[in-house]
C-alpha atoms as a PDB file:
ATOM      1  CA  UNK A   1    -145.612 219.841   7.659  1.00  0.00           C
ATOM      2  CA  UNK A   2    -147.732 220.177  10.512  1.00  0.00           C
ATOM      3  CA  UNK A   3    -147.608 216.297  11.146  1.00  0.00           C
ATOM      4  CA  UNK A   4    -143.411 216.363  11.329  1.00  0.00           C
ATOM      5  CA  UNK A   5    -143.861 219.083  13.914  1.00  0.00           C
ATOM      6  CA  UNK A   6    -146.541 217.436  15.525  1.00  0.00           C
ATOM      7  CA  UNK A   7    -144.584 214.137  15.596  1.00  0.00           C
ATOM      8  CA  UNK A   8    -140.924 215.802  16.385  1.00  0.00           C
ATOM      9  CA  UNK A   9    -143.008 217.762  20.149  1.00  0.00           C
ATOM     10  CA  UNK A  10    -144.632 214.824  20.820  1.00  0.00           C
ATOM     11  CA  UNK A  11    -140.875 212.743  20.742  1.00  0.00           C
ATOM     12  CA  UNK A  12    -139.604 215.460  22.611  1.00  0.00           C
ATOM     13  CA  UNK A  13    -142.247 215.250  25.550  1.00  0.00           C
ATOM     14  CA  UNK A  14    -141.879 211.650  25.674  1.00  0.00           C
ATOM     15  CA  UNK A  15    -138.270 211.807  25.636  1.00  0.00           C
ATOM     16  CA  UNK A  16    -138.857 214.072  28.825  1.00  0.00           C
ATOM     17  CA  UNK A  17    -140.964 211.605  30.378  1.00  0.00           C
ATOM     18  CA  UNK A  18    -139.277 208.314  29.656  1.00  0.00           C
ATOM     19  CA  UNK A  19    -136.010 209.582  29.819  1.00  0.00           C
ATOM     20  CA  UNK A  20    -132.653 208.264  26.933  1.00  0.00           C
ATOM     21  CA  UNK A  21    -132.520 204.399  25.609  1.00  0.00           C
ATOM     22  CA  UNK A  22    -129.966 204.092  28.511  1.00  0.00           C
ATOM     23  CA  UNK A  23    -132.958 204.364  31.112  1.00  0.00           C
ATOM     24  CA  UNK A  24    -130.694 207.005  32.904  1.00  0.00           C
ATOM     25  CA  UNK A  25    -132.569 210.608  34.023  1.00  0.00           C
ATOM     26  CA  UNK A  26    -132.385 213.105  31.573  1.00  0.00           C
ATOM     27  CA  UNK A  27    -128.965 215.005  32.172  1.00  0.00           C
ATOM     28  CA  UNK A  28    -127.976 212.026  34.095  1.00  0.00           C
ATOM     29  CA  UNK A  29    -124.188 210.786  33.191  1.00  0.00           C
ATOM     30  CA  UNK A  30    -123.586 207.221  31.802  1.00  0.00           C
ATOM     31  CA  UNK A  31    -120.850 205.026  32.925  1.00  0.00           C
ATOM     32  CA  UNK A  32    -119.483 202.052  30.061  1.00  0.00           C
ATOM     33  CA  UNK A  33    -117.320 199.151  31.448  1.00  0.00           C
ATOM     34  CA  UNK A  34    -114.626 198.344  28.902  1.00  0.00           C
ATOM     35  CA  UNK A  35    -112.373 196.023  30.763  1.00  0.00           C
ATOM     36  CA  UNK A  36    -111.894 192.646  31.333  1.00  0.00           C
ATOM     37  CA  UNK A  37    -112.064 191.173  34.636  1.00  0.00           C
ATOM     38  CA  UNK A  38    -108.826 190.104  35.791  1.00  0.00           C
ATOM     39  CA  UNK A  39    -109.622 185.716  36.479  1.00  0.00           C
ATOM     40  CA  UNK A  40    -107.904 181.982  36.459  1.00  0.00           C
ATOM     41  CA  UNK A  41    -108.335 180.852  32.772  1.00  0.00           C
ATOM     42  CA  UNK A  42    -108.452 184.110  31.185  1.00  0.00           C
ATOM     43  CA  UNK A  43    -106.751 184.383  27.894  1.00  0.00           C
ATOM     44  CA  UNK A  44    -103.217 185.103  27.949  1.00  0.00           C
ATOM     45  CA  UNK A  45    -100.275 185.676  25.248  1.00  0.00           C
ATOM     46  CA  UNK A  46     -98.318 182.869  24.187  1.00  0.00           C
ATOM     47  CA  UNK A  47     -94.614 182.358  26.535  1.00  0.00           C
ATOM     48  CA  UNK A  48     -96.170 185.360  28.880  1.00  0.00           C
ATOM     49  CA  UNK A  49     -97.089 183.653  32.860  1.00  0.00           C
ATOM     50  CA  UNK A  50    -100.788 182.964  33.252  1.00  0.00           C
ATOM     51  CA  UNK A  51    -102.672 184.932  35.720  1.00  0.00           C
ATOM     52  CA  UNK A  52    -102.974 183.523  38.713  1.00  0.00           C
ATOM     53  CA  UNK A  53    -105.111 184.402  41.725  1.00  0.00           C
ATOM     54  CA  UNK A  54    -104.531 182.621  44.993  1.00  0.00           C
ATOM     55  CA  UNK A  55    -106.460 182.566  48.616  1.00  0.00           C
ATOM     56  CA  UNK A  56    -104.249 183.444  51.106  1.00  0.00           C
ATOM     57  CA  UNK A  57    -107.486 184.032  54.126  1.00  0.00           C
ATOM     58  CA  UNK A  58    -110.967 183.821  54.068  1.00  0.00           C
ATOM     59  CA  UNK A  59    -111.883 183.323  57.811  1.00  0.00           C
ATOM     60  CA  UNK A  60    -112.718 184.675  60.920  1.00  0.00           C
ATOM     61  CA  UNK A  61    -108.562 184.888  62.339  1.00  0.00           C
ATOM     62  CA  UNK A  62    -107.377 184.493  65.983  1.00  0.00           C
ATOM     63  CA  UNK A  63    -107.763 188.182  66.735  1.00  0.00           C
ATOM     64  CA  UNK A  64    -111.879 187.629  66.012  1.00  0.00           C
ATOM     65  CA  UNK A  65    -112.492 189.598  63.260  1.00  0.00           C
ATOM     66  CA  UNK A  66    -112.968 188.504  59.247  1.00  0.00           C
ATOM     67  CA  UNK A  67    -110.145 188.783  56.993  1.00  0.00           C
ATOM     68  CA  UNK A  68    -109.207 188.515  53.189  1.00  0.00           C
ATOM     69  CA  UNK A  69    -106.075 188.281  51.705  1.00  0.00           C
ATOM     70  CA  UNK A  70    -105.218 187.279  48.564  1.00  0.00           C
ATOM     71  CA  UNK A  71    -102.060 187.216  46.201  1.00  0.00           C
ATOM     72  CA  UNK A  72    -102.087 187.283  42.468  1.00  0.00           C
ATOM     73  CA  UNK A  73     -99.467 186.432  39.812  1.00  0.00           C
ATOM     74  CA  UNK A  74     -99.775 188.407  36.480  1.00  0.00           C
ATOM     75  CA  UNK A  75     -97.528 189.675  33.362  1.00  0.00           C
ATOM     76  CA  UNK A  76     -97.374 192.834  32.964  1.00  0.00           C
ATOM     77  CA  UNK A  77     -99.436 193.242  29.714  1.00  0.00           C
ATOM     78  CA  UNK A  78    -102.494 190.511  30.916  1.00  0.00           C
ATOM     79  CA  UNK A  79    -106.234 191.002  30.257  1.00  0.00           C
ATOM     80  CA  UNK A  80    -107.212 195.212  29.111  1.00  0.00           C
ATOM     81  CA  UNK A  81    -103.482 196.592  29.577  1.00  0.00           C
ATOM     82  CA  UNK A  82    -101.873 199.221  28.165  1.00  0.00           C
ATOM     83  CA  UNK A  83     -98.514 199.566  26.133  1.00  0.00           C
ATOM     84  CA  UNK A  84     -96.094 202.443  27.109  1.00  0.00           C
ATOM     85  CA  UNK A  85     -93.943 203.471  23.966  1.00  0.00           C
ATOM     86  CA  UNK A  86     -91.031 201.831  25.642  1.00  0.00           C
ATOM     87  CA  UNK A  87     -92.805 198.388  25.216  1.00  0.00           C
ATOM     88  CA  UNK A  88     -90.583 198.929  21.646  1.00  0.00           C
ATOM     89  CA  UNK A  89     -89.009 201.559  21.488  1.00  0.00           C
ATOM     90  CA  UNK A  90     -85.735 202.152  23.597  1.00  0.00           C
ATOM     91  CA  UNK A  91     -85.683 205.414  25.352  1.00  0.00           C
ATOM     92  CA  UNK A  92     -89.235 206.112  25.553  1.00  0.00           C
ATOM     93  CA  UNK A  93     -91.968 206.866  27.806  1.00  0.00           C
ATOM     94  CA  UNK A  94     -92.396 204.513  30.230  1.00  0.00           C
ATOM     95  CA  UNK A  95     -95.472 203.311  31.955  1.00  0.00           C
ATOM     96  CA  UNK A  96     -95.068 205.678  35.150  1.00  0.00           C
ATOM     97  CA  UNK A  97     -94.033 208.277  32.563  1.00  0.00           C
ATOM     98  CA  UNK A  98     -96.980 208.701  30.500  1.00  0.00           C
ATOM     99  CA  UNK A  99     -99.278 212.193  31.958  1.00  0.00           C
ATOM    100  CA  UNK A 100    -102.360 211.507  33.206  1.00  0.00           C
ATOM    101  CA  UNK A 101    -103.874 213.652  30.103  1.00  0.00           C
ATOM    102  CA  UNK A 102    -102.667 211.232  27.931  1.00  0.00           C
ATOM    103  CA  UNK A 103    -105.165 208.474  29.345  1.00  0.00           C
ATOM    104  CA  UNK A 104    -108.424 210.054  28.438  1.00  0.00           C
ATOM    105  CA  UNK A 105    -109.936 211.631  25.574  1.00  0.00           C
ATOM    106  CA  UNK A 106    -113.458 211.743  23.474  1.00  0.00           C
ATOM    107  CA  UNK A 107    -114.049 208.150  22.646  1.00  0.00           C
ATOM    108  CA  UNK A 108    -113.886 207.195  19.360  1.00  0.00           C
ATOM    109  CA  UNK A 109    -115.422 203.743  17.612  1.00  0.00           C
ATOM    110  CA  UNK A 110    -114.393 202.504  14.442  1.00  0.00           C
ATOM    111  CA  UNK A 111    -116.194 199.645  13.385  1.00  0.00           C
ATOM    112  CA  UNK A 112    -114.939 197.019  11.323  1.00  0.00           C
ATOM    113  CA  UNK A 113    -116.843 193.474  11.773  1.00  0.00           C
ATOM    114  CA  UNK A 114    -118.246 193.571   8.384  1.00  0.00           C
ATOM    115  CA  UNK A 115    -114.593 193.467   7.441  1.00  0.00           C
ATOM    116  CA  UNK A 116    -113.160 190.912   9.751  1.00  0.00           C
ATOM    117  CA  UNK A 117    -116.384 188.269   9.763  1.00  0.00           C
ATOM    118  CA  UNK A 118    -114.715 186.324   7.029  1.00  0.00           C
ATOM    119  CA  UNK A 119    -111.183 187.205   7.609  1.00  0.00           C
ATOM    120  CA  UNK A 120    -109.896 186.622  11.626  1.00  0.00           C
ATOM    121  CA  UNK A 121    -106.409 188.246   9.663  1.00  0.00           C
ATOM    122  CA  UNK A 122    -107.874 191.534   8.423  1.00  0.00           C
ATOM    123  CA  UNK A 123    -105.898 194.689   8.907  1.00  0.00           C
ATOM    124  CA  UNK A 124    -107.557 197.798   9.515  1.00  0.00           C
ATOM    125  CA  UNK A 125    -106.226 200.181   6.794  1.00  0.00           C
ATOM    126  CA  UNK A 126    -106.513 203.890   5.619  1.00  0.00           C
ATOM    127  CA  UNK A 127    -109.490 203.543   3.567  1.00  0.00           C
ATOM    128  CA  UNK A 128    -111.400 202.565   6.737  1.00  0.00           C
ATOM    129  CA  UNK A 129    -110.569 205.535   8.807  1.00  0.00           C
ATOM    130  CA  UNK A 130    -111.472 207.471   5.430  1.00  0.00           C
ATOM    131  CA  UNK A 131    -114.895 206.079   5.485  1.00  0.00           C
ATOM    132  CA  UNK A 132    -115.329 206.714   8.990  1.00  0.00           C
ATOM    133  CA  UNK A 133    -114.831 210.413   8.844  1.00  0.00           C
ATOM    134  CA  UNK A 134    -116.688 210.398   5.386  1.00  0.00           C
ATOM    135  CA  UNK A 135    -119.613 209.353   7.694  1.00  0.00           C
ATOM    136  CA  UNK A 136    -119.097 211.138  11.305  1.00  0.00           C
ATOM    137  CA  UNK A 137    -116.463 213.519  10.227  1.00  0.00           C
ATOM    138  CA  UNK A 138    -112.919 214.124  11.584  1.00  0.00           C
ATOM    139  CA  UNK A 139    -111.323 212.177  14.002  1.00  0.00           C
ATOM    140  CA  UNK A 140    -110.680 214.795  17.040  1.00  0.00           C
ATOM    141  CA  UNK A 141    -107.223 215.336  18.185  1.00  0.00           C
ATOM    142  CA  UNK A 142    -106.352 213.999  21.633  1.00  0.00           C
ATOM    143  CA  UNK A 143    -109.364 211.460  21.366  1.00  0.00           C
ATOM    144  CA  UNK A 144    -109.068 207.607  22.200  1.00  0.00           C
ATOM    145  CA  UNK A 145    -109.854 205.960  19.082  1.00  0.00           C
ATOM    146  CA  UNK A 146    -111.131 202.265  19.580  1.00  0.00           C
ATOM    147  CA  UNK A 147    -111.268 200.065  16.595  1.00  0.00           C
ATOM    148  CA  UNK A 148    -113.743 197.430  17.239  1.00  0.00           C
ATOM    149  CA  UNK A 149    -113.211 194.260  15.099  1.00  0.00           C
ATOM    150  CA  UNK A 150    -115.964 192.209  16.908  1.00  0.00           C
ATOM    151  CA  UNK A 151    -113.125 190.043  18.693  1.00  0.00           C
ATOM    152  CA  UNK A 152    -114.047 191.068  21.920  1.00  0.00           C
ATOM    153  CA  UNK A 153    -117.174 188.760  21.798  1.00  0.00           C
ATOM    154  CA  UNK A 154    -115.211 186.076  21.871  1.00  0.00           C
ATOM    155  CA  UNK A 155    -112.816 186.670  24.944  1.00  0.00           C
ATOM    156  CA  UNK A 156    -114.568 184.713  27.432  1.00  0.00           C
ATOM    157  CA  UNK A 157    -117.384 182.982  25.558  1.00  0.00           C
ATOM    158  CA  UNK A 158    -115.885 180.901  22.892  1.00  0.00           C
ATOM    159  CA  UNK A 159    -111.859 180.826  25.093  1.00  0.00           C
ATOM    160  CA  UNK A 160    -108.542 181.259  24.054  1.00  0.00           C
ATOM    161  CA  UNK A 161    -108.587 179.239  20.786  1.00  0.00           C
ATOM    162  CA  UNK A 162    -111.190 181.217  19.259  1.00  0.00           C
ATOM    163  CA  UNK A 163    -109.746 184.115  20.263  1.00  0.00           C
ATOM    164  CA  UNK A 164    -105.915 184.078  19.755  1.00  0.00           C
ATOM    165  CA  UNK A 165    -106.280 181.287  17.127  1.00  0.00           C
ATOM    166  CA  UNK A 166    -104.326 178.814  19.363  1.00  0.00           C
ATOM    167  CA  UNK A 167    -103.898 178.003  23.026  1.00  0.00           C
ATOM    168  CA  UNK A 168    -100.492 176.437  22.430  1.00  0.00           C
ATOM    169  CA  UNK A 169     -97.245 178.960  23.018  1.00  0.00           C
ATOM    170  CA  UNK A 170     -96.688 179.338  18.910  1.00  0.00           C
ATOM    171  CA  UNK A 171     -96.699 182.393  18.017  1.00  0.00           C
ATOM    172  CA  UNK A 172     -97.321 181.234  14.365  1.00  0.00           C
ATOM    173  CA  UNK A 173    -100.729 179.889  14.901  1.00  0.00           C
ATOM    174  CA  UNK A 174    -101.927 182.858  16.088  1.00  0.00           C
ATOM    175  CA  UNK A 175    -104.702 184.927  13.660  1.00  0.00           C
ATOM    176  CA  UNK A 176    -106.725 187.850  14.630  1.00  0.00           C
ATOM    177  CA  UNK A 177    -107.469 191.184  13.443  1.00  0.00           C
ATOM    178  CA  UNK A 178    -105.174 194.096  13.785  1.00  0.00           C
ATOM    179  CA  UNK A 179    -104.023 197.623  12.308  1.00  0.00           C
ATOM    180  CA  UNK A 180    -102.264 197.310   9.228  1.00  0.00           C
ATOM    181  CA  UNK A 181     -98.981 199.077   9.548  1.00  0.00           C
ATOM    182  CA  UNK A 182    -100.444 201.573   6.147  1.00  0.00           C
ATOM    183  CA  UNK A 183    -103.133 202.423   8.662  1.00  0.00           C
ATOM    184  CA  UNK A 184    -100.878 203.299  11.278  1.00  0.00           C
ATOM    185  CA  UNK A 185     -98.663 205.427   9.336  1.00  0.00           C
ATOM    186  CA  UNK A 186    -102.001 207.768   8.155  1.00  0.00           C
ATOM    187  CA  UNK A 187    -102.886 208.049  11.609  1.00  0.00           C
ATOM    188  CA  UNK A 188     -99.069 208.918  12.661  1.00  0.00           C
ATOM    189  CA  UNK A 189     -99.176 211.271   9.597  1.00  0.00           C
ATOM    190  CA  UNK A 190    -102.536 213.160   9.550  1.00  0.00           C
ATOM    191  CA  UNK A 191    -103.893 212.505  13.130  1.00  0.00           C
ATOM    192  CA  UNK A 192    -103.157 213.304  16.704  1.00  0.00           C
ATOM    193  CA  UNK A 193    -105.119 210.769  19.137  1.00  0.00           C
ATOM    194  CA  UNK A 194    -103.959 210.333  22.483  1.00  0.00           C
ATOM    195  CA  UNK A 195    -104.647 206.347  22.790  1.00  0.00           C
ATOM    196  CA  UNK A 196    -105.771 203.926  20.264  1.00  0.00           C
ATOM    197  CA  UNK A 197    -107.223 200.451  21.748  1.00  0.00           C
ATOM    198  CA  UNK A 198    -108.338 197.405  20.374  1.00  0.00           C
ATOM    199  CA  UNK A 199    -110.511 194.409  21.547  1.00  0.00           C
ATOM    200  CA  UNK A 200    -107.874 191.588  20.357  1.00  0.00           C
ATOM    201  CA  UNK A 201    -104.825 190.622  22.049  1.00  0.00           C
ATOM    202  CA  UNK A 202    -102.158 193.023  19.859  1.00  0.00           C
ATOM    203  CA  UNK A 203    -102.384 196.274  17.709  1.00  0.00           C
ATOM    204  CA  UNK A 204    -100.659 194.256  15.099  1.00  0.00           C
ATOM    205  CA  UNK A 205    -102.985 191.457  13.975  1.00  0.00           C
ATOM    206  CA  UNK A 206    -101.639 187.662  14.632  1.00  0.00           C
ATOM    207  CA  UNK A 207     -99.629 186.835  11.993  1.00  0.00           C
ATOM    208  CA  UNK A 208     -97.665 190.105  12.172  1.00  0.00           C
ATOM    209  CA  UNK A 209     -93.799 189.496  12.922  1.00  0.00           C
ATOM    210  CA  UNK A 210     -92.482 192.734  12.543  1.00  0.00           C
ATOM    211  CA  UNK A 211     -95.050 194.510  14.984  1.00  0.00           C
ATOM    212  CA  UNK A 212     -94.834 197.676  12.820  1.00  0.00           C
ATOM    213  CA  UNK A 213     -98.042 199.358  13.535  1.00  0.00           C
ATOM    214  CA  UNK A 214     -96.686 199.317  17.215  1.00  0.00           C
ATOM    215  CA  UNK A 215     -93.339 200.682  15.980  1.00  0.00           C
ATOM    216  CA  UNK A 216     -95.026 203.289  13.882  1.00  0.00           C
ATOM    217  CA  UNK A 217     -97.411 204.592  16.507  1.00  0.00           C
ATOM    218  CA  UNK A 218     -95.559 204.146  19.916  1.00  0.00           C
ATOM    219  CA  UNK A 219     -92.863 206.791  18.599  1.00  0.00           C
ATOM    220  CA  UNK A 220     -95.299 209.128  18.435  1.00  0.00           C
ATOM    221  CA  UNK A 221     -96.259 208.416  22.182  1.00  0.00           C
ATOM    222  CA  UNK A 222    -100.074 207.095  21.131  1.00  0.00           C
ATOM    223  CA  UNK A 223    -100.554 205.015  24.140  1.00  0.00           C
ATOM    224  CA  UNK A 224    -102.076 201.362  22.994  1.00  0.00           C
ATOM    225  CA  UNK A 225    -105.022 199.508  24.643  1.00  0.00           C
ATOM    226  CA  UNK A 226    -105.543 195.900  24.117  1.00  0.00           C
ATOM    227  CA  UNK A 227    -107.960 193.519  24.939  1.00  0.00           C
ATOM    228  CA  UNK A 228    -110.350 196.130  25.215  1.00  0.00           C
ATOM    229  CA  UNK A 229    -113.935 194.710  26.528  1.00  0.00           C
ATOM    230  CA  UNK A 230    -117.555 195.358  26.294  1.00  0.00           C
ATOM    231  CA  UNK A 231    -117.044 197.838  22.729  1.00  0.00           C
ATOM    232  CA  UNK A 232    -120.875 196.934  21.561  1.00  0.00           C
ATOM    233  CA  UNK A 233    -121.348 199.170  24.599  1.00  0.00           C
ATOM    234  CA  UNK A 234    -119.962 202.485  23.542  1.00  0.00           C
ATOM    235  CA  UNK A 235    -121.538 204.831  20.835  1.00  0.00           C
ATOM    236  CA  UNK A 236    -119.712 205.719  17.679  1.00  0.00           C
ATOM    237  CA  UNK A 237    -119.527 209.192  19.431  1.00  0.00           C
ATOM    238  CA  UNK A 238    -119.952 211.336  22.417  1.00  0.00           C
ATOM    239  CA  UNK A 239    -118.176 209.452  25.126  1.00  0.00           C
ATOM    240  CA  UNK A 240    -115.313 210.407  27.371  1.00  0.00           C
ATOM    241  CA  UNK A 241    -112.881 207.501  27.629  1.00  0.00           C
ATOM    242  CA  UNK A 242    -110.245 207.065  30.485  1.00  0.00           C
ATOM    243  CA  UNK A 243    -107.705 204.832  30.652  1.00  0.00           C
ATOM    244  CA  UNK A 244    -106.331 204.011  34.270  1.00  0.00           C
ATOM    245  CA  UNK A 245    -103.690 201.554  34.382  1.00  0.00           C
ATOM    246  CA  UNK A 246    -101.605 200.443  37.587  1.00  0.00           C
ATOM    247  CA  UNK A 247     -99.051 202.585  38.681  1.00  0.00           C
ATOM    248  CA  UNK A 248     -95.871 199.876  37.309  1.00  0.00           C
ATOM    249  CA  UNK A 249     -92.328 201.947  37.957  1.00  0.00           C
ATOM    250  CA  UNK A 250     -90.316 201.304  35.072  1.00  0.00           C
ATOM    251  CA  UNK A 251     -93.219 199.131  33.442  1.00  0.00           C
ATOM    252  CA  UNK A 252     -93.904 198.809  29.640  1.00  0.00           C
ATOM    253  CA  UNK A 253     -97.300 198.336  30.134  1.00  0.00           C
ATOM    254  CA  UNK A 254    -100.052 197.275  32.676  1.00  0.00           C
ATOM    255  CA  UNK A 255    -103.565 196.449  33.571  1.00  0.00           C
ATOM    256  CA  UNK A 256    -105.340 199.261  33.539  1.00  0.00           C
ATOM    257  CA  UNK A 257    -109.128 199.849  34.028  1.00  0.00           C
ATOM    258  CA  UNK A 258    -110.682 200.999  31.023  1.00  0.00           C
ATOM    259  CA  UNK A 259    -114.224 202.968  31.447  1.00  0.00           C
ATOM    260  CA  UNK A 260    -116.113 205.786  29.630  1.00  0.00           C
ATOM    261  CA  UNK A 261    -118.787 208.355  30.566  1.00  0.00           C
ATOM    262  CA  UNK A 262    -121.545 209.310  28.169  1.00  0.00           C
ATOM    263  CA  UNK A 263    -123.298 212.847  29.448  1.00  0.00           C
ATOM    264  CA  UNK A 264    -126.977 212.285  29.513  1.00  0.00           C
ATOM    265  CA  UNK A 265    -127.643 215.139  27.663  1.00  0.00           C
ATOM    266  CA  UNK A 266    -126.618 213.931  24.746  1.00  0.00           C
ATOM    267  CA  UNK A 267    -128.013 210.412  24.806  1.00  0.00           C
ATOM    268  CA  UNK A 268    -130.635 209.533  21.881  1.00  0.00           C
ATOM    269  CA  UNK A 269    -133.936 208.879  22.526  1.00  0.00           C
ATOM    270  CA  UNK A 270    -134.935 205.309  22.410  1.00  0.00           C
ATOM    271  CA  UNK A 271    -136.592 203.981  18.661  1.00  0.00           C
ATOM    272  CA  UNK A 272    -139.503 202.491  21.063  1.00  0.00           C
ATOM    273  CA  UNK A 273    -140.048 206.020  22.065  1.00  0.00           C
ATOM    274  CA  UNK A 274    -140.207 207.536  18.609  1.00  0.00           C
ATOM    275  CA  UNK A 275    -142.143 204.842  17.523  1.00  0.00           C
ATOM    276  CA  UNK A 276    -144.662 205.122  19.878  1.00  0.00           C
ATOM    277  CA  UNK A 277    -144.646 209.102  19.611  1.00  0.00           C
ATOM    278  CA  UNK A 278    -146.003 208.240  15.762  1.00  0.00           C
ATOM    279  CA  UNK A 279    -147.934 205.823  16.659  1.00  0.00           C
ATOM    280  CA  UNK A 280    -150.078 208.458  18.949  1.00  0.00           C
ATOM    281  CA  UNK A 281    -150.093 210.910  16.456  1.00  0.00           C
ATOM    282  CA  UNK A 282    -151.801 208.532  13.490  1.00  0.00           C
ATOM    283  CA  UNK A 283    -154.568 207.265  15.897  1.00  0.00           C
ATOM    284  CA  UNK A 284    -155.159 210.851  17.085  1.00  0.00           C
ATOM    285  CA  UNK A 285    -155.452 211.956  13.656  1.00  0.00           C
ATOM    286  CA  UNK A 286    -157.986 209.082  13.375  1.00  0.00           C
ATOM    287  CA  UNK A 287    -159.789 210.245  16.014  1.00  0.00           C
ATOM    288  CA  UNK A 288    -159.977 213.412  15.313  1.00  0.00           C
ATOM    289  CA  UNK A 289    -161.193 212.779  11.396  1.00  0.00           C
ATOM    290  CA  UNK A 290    -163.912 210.848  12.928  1.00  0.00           C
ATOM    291  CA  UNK A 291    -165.056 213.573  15.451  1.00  0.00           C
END
């Protein structure tokens, strides 16, 4: 007993010293990128325009001073975007609609690449929000709940094929994970999140034709993120996530930047520092058996 209270002061006073795993001051808030830069090349969805970004200037101009000017050419739902409810459903919010509150929450991961490793078509179902809370209990109401099917490591580093499951413009081809409409409907039924987002290119997965998990949730005005980037960044819990998307009148969606904040406070202290907390405390018990 007295070496578990030995060994939990001694973690503390390190923790002090070193500071969280995030190497930010104790107290010190976190900031987590989770969008995609905006580039030539990027992925894009099949029959939607291709970004484009063009140099207008990049000199010194007659009037002596340095100027840049640039133009770019983008649908409306390219690279981390959100979908209003109107995206599918006729009548409803749309993008310069949706309240500011609506875009943030406590962020939320559900993690499903054990799932989805062997099956780019999986569909994220009940069961798997059931075993979430099972583990880190219920999911809070007006939180942004991210599903993280491991996709997102693919965006840039592996290109479009690998990610969509085709860079040609059929829609058939495509395969990647998604929320199975089942999934949807318990969230719809027993849950009130303000946004869910995803790190693949749809809230359906690829082969879905009738988009229903979008025509379940949107309804309910649950704001969708997709292409969501950087997820192996954000803990399971205890994030704030905002969702800021441009300003589109009359848009069904739009780019948004997508960021959370972790408070200090609560950030973990690192294994290494535990670790090397006991690894004090045995040689000091050494040493002291010896004296």
């Amino acid at each position: 007993m007295a070496n578990s209270t030995y060994t939990l002061l001694l973690i503390t006073a390190l923790c002090g010293l070193f500071g969280p795993s995030s190497g930010s001051l104790p107290g010190e808030p976190r900031m987590i990128e989770l969008t995609w830069r905006l580039e030539n090349g990027m992925p894009h969805w099949p029959g939607m325009v291709p970004y484009n970004f063009t140099i207008v200037d990049r000199n010194v101009i007659p009037d002596g001073f340095y100027l840049e000017l640039n133009n770019i050419y983008l649908a409306e739902h390219t690279g981390t975007h959100l979908d209003a409810p109107a995206h599918f459903i006729q009548g409803a919010w749309r993008l310069d609609q949706v309240p500011l509150q609506n875009l943030a929450g406590p962020g939320v991961v559900v993690d499903v690449r054990d799932k989805t490793r062997d099956n780019p078509d999986y569909e994220i179902g009940p069961q798997d929000f059931q075993d979430w809370e099972r583990e880190h209990g219920r999911i809070p109401d007006g939180s942004v709940l991210m599903l993280r099917t491991g996709w997102g490591e693919w965006y840039w580093e592996q290109g479009e094929t690998a990610y969509l499951g085709t860079d040609t413009g059929n829609t058939t081809l495509l395969h990647f994970p998604g929320l199975h409409p089942e999934g949807a409907q318990w969230l719809a039924d027993n849950r009130k999140m303000h946004v869910i987002g995803i790190d693949t290119g749809s809230m359906d997965n690829g082969q879905s034709v009738q988009k229903m998990s979008h025509r379940i949730l949107l309804p309910k005005r649950v704001i969708f993120i997709e292409n969501v980037g950087h997820l192996d960044q954000l803990p399971t819990t205890g994030s704030t996530v905002y969702a800021m998307p441009i300003l589109i009148g009359q848009g069904s969606g739009g780019p948004a930047r997508v960021f959370a904040i972790v408070d200090g406070r609560t950030s973990a202290c690192s294994p290494l520092t535990s670790t090397f907390a006991t690894v004090l405390l045995t040689l000091s018990s050494v040493i002291l058996n010896v004296i």
